[in-house]
Structure formats: C-alpha cells, structure tokens
PDB file of N, CA and C in Angstrom:
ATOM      1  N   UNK A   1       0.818  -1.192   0.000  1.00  0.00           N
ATOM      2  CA  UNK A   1       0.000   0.000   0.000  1.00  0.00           C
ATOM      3  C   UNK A   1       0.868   1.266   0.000  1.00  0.00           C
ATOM      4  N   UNK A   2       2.141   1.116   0.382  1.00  0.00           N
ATOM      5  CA  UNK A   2       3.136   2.669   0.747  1.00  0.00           C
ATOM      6  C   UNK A   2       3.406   3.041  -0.440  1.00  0.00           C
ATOM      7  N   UNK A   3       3.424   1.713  -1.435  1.00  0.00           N
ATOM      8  CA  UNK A   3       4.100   2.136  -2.865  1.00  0.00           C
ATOM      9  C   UNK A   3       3.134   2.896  -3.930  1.00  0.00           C
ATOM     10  N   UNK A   4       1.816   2.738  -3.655  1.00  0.00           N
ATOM     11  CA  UNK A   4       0.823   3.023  -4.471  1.00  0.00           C
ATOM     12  C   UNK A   4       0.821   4.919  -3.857  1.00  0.00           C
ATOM     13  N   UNK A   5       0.699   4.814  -2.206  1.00  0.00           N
ATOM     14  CA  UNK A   5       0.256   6.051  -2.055  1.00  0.00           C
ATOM     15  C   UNK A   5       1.305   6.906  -2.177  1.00  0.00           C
ATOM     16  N   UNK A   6       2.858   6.598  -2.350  1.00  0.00           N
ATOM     17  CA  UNK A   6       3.993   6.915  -2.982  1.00  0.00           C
ATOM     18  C   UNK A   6       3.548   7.972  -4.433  1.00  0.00           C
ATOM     19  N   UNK A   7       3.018   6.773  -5.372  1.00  0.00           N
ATOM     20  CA  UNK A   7       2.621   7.351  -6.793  1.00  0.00           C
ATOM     21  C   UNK A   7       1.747   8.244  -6.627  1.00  0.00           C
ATOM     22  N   UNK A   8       0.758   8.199  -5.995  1.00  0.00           N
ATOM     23  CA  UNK A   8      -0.379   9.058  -5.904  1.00  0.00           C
ATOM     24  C   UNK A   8       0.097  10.706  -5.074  1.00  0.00           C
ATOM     25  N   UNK A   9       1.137  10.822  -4.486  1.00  0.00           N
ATOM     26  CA  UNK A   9       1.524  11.358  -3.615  1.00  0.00           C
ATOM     27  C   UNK A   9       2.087  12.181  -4.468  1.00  0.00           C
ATOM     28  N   UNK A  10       3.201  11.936  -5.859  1.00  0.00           N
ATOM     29  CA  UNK A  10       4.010  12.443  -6.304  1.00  0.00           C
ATOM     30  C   UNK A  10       3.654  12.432  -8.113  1.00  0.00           C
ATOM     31  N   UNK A  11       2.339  12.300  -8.087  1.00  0.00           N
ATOM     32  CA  UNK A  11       2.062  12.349  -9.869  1.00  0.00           C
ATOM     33  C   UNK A  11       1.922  14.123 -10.048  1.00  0.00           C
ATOM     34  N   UNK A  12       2.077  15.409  -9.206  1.00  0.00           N
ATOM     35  CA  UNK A  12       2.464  16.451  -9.542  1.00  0.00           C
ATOM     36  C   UNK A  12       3.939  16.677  -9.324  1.00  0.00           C
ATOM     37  N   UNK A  13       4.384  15.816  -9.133  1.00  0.00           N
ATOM     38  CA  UNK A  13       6.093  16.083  -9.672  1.00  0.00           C
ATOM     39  C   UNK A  13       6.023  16.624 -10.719  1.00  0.00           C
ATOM     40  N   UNK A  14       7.445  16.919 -11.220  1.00  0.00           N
ATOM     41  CA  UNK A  14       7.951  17.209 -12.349  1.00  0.00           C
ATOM     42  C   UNK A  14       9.752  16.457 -12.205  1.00  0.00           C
ATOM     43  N   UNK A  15       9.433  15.900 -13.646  1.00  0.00           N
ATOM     44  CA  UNK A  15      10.917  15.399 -14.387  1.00  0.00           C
ATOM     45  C   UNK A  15      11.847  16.812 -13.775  1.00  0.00           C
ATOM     46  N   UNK A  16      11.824  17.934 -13.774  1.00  0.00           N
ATOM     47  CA  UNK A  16      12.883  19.195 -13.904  1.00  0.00           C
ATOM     48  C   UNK A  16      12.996  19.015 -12.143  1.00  0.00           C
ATOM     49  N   UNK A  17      11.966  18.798 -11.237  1.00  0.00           N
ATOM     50  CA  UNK A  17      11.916  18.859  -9.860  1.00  0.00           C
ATOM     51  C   UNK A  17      11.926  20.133  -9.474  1.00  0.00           C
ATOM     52  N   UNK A  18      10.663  20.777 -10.376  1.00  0.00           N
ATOM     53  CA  UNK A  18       9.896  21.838 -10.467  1.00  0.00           C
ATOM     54  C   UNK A  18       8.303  21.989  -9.586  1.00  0.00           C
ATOM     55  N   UNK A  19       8.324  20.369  -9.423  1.00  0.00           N
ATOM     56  CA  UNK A  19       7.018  20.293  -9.239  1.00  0.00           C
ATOM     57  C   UNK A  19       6.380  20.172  -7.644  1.00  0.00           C
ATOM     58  N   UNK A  20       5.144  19.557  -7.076  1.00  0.00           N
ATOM     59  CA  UNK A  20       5.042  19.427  -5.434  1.00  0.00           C
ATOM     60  C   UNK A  20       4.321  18.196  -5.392  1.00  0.00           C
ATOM     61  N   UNK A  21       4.202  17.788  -4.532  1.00  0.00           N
ATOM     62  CA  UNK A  21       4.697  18.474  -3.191  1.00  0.00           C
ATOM     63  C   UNK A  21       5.879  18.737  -2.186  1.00  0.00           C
ATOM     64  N   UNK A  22       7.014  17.861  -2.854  1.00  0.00           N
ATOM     65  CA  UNK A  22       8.174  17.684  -2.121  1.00  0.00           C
ATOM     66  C   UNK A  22       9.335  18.079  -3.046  1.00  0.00           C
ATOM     67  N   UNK A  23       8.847  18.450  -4.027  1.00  0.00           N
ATOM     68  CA  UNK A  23       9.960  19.026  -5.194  1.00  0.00           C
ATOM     69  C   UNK A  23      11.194  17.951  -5.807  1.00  0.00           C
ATOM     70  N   UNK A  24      10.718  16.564  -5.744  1.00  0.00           N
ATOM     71  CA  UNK A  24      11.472  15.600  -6.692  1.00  0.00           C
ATOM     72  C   UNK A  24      11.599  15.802  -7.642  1.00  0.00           C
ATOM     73  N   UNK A  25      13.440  15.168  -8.403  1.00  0.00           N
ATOM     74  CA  UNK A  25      12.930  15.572  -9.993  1.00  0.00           C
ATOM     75  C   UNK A  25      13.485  14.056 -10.396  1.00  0.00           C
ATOM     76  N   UNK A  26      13.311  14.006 -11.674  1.00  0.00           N
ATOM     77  CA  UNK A  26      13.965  12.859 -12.514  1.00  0.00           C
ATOM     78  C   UNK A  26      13.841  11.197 -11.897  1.00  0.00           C
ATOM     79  N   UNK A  27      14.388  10.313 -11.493  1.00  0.00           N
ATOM     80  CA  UNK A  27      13.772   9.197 -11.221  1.00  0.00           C
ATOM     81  C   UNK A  27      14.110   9.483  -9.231  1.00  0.00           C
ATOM     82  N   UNK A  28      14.125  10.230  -9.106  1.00  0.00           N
ATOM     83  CA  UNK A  28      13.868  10.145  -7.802  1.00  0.00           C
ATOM     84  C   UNK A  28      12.098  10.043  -7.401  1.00  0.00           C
ATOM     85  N   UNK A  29      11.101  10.554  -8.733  1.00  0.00           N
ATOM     86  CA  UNK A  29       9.931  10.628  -8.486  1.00  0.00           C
ATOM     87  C   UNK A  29       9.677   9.075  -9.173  1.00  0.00           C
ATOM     88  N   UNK A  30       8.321   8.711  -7.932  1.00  0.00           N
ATOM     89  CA  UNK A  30       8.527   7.020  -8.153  1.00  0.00           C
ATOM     90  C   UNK A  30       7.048   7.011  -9.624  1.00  0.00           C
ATOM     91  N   UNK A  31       7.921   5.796 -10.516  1.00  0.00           N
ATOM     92  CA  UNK A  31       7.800   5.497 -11.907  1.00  0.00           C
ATOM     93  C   UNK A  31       6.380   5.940 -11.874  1.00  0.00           C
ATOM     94  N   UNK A  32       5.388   5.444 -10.553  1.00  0.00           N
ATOM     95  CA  UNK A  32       3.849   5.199 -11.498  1.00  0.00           C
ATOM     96  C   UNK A  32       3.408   6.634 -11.111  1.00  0.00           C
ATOM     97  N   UNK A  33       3.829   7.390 -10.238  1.00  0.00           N
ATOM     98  CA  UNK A  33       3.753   8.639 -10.000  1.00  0.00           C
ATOM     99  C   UNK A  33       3.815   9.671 -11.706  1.00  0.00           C
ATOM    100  N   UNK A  34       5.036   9.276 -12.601  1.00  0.00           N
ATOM    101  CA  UNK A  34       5.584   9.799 -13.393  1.00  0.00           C
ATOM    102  C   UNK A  34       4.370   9.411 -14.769  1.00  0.00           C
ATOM    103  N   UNK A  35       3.956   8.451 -14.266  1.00  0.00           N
ATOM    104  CA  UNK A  35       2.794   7.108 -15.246  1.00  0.00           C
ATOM    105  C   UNK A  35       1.659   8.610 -15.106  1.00  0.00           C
ATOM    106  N   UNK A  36       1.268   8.374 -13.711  1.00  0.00           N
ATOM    107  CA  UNK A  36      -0.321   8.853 -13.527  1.00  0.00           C
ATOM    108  C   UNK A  36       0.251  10.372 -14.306  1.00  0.00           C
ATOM    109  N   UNK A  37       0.976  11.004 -13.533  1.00  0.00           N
ATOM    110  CA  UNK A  37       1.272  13.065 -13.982  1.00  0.00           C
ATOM    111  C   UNK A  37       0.882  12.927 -15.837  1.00  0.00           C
ATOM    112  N   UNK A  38       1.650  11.817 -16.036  1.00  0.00           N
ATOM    113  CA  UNK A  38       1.642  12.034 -17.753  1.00  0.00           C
ATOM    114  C   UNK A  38       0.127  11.481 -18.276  1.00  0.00           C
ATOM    115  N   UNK A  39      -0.415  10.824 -17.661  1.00  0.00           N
ATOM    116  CA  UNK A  39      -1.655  10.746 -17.866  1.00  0.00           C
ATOM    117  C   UNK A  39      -2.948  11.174 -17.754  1.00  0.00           C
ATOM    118  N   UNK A  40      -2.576  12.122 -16.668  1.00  0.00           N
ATOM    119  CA  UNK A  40      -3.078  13.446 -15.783  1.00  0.00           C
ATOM    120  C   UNK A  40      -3.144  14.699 -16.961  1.00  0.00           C
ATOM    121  N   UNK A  41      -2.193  14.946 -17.503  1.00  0.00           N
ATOM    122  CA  UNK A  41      -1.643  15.775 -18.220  1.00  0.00           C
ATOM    123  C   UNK A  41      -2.514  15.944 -20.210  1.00  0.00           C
ATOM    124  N   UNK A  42      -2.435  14.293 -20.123  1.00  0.00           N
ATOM    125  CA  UNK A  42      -3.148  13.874 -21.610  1.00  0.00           C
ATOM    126  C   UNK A  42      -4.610  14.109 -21.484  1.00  0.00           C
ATOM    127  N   UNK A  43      -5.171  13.652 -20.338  1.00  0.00           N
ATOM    128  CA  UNK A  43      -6.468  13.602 -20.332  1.00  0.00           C
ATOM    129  C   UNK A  43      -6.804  15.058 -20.177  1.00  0.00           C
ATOM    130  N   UNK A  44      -6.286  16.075 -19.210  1.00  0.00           N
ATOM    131  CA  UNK A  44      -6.697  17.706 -19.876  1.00  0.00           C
ATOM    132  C   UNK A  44      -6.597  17.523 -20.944  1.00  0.00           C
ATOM    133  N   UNK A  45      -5.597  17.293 -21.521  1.00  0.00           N
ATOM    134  CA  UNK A  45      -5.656  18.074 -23.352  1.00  0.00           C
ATOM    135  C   UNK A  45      -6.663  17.657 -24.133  1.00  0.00           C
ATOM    136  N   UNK A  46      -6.800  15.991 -24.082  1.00  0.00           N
ATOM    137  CA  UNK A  46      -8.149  15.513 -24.694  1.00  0.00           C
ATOM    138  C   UNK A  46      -9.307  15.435 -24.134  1.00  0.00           C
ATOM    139  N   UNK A  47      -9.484  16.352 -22.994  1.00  0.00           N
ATOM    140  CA  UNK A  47     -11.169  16.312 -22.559  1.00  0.00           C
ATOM    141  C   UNK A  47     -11.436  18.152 -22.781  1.00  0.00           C
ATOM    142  N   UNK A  48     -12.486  18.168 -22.959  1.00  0.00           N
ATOM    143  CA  UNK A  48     -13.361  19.227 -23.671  1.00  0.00           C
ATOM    144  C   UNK A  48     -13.246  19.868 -22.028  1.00  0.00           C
ATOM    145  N   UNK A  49     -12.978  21.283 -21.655  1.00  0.00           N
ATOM    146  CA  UNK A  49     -12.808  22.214 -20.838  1.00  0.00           C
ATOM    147  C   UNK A  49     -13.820  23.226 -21.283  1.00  0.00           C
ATOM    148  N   UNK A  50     -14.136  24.021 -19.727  1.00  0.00           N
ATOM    149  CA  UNK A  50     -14.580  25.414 -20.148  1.00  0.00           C
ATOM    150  C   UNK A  50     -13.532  26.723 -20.996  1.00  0.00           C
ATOM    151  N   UNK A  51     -12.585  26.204 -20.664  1.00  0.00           N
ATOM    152  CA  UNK A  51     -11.600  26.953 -21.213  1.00  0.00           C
ATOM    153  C   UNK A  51     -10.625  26.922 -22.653  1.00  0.00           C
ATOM    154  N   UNK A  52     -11.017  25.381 -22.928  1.00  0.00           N
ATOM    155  CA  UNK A  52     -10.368  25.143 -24.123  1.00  0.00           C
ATOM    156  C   UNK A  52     -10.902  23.918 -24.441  1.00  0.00           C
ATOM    157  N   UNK A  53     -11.292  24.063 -26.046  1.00  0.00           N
ATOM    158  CA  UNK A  53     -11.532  22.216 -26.424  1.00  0.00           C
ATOM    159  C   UNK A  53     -10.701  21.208 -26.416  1.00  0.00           C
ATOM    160  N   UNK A  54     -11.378  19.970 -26.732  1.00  0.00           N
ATOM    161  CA  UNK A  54     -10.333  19.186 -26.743  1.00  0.00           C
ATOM    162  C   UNK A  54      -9.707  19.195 -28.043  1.00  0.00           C
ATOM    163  N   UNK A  55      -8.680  18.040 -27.467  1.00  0.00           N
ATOM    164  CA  UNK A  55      -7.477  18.483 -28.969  1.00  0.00           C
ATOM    165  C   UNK A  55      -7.409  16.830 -29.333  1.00  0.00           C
ATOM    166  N   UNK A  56      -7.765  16.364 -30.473  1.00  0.00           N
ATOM    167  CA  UNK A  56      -7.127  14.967 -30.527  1.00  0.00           C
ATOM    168  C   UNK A  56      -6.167  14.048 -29.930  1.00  0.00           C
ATOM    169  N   UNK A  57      -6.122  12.775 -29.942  1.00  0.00           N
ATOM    170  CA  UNK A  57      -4.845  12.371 -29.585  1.00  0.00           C
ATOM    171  C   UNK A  57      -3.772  12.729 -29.686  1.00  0.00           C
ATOM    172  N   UNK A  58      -3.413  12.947 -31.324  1.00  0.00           N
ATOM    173  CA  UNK A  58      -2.284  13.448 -31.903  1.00  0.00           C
ATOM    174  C   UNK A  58      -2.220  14.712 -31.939  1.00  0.00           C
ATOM    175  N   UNK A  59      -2.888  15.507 -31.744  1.00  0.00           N
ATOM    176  CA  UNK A  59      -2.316  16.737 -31.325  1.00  0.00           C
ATOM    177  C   UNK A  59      -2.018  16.946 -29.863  1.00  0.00           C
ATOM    178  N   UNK A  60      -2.960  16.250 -29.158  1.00  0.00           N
ATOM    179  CA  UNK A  60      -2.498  16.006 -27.349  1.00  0.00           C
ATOM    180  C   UNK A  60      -1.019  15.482 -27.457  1.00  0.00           C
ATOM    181  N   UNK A  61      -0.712  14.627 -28.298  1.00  0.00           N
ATOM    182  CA  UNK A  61       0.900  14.051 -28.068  1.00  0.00           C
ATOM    183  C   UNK A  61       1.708  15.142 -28.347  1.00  0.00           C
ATOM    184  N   UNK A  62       1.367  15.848 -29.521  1.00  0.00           N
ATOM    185  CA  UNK A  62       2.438  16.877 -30.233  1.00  0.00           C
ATOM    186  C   UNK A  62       2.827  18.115 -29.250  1.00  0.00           C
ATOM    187  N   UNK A  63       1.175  18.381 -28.659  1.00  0.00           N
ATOM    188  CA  UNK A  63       1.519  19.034 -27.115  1.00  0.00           C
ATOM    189  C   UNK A  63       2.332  18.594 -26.367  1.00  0.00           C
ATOM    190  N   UNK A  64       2.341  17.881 -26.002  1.00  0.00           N
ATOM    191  CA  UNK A  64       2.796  17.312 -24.835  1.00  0.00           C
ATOM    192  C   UNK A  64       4.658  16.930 -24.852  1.00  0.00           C
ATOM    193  N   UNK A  65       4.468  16.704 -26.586  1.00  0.00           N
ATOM    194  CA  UNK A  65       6.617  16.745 -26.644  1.00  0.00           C
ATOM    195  C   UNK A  65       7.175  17.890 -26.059  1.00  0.00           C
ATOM    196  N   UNK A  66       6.393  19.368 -26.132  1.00  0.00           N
ATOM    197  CA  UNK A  66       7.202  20.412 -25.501  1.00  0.00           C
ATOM    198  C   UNK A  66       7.551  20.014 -24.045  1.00  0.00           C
ATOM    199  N   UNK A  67       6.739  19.235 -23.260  1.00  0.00           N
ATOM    200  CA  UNK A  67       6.938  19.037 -21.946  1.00  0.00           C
ATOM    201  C   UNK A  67       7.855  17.580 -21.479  1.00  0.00           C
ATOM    202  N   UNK A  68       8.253  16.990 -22.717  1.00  0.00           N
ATOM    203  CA  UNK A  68       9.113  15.780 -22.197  1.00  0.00           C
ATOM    204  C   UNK A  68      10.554  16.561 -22.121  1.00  0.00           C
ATOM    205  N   UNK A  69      11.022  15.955 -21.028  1.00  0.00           N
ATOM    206  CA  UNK A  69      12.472  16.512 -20.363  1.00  0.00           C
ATOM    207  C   UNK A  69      12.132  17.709 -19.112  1.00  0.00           C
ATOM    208  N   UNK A  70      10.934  18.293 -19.206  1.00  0.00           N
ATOM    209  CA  UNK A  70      10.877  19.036 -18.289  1.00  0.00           C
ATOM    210  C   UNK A  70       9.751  18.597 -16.915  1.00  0.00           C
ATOM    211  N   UNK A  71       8.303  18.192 -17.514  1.00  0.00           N
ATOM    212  CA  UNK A  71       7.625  18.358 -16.966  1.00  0.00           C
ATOM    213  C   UNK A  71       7.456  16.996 -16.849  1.00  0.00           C
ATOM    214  N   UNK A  72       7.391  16.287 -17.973  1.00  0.00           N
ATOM    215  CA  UNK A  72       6.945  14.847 -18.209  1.00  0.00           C
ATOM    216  C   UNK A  72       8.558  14.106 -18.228  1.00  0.00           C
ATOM    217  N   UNK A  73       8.539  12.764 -17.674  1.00  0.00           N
ATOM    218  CA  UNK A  73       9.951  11.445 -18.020  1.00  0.00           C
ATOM    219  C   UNK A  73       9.863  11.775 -19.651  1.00  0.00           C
ATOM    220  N   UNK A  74      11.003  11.953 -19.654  1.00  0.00           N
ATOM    221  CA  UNK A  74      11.155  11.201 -21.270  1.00  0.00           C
ATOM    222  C   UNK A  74      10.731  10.027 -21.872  1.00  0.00           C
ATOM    223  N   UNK A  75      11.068   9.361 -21.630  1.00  0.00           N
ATOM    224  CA  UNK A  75      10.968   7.627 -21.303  1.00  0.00           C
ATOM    225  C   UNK A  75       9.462   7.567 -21.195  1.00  0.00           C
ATOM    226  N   UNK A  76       8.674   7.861 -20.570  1.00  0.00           N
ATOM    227  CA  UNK A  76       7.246   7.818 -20.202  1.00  0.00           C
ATOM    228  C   UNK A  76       6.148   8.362 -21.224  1.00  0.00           C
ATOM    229  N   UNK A  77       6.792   9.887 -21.581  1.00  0.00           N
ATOM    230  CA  UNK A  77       6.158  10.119 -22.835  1.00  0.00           C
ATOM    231  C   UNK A  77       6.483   9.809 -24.279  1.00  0.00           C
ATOM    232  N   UNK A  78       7.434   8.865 -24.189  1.00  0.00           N
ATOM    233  CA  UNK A  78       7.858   8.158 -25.628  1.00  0.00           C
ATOM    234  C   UNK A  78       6.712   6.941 -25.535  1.00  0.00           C
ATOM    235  N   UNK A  79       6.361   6.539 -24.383  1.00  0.00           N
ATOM    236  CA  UNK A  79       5.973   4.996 -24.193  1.00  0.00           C
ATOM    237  C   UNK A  79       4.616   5.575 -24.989  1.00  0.00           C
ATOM    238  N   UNK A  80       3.378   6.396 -23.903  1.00  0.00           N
ATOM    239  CA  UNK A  80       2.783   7.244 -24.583  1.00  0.00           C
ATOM    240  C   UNK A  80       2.219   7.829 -25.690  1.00  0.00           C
ATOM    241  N   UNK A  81       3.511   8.157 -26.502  1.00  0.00           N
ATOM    242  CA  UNK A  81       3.714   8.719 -27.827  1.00  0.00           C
ATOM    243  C   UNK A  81       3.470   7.615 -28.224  1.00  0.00           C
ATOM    244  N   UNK A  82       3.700   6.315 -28.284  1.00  0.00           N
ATOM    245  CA  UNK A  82       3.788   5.192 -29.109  1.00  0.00           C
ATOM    246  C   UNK A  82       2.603   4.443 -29.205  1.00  0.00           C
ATOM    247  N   UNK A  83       2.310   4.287 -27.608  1.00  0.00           N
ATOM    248  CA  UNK A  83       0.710   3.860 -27.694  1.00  0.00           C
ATOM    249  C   UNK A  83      -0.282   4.468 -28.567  1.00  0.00           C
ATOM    250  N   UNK A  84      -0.140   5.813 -28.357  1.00  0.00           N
ATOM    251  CA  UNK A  84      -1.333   6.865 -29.075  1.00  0.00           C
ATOM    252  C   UNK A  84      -1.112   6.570 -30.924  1.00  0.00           C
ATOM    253  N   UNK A  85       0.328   6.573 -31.393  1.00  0.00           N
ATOM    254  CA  UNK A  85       0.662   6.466 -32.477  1.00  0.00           C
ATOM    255  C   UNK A  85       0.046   4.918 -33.217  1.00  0.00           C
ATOM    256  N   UNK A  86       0.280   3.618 -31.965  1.00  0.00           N
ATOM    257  CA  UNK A  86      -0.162   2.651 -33.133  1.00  0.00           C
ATOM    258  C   UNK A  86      -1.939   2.545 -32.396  1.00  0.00           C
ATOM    259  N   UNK A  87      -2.177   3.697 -32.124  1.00  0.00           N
ATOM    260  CA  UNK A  87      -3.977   3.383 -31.744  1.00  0.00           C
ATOM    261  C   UNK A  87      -3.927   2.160 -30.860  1.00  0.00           C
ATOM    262  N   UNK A  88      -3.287   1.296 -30.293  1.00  0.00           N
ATOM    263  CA  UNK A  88      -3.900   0.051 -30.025  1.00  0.00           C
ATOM    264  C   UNK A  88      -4.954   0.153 -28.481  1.00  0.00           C
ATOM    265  N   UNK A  89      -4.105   1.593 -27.616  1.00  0.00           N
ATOM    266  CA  UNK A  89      -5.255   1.915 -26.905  1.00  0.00           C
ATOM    267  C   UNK A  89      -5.737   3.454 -26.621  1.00  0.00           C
ATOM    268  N   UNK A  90      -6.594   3.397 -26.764  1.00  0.00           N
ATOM    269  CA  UNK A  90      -7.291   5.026 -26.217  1.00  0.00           C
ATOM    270  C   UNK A  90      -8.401   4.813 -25.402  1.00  0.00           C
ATOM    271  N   UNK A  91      -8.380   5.969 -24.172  1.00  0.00           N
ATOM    272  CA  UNK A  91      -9.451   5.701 -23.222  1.00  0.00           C
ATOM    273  C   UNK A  91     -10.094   7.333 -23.536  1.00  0.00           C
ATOM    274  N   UNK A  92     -11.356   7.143 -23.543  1.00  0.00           N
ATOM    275  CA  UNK A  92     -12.206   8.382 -24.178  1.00  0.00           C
ATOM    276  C   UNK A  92     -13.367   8.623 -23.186  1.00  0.00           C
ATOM    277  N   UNK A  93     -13.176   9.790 -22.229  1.00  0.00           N
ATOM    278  CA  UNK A  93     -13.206   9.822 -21.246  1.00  0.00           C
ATOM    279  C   UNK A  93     -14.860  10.823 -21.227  1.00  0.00           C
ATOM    280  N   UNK A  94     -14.845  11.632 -22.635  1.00  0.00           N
ATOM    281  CA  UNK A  94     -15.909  12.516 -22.576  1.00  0.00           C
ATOM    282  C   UNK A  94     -17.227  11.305 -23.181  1.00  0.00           C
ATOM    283  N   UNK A  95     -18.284  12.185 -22.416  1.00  0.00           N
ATOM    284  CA  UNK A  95     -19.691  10.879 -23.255  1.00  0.00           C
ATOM    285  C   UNK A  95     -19.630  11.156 -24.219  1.00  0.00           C
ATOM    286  N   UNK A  96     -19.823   9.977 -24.809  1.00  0.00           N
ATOM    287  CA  UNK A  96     -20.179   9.872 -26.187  1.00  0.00           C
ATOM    288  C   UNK A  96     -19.237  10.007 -27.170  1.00  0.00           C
ATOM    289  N   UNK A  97     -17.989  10.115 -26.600  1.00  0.00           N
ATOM    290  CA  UNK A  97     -16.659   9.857 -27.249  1.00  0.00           C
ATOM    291  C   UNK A  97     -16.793   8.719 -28.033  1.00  0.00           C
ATOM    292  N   UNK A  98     -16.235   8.297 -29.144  1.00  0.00           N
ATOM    293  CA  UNK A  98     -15.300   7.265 -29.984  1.00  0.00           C
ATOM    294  C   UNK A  98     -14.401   7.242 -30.512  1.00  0.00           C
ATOM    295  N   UNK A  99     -13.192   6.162 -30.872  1.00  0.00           N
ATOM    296  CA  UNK A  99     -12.014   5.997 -31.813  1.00  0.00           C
ATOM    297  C   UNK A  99     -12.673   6.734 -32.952  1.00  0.00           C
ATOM    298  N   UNK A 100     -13.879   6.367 -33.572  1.00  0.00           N
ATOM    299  CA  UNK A 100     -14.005   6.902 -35.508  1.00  0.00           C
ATOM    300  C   UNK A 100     -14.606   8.339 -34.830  1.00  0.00           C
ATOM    301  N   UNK A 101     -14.466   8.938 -34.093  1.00  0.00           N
ATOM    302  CA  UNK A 101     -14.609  10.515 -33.722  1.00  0.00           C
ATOM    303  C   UNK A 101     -13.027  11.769 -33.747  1.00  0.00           C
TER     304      UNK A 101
END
C-alpha cells in the first residue's frame, strides 16, 4: 500500500523537480507517479474544458513533446507517444466519445 500512495503522492512532480509536493525531480519521483502526472496531463488536453476544447490524440501528443524533459519522463512520454501512435489503446473519457470521432 506505501508504494501506491507513494505514486499518488508524487504524480504532480515534475521530471525538472519543479514540481510538489516535495519538489522531486527525474527518477527520484517514483515510476507510477511519473505514469499517472503524464496521464493526468493527456487527459486535460483531450477532454473538452470550459476553457479550451479538446485536442485529438495526436495533437495532445504533439503538445505534450514540448513538456518531455521538463515536466513529463522522457521515457514515459515516448511509451505514450507510441501507444497513441499505433492506436492500439485510447481511453475516451468525454460521453459519447469514440475511436471513428
């Protein structure tokens, strides 16, 4: 259980150790921590806001390269990048979302 609330504790890190609550950077912030932030991060871009629409997958990824090395693992948003690239999974979070959308 320490390891989970570990991740949950530290998915507002940042890779730069910019981030909180304890200001870790780089693999000192633990992996699924680094998992959830970058996933945290995708799902703003692709869910529809009062403030901004959503943006496709592939443009959510293309976003999101500005932030590998700083904000996001490298490593994490390549994995990411790759998933989104061969489609094999997408989770579509707004109703009435689909892949042929």
């Amino acid at each position: 259980m320490e390891h989970i609330i570990a991740m949950v504790r530290s998915h507002h890190e940042r890779w730069d150790g910019t981030g909180y609550p304890d200001g870790l950077r780089g693999e000192d912030v633990p992996l699924g921590g680094r998992i959830i932030g970058a996933a945290e991060v995708y799902d703003a871009l692709c869910t529809s806001r009062p403030y901004q629409d959503k943006m496709s997958p592939e443009q959510t990824v293309e976003r999101m390269a500005d932030l590998a090395g700083t904000v996001l693992d490298p490593k994490v948003f390549e994995a990411l990048s790759a998933v989104v690239a061969r489609r094999r999974t997408l989770v579509f979070l707004d109703e009435g979302s689909s892949p042929s959308e």
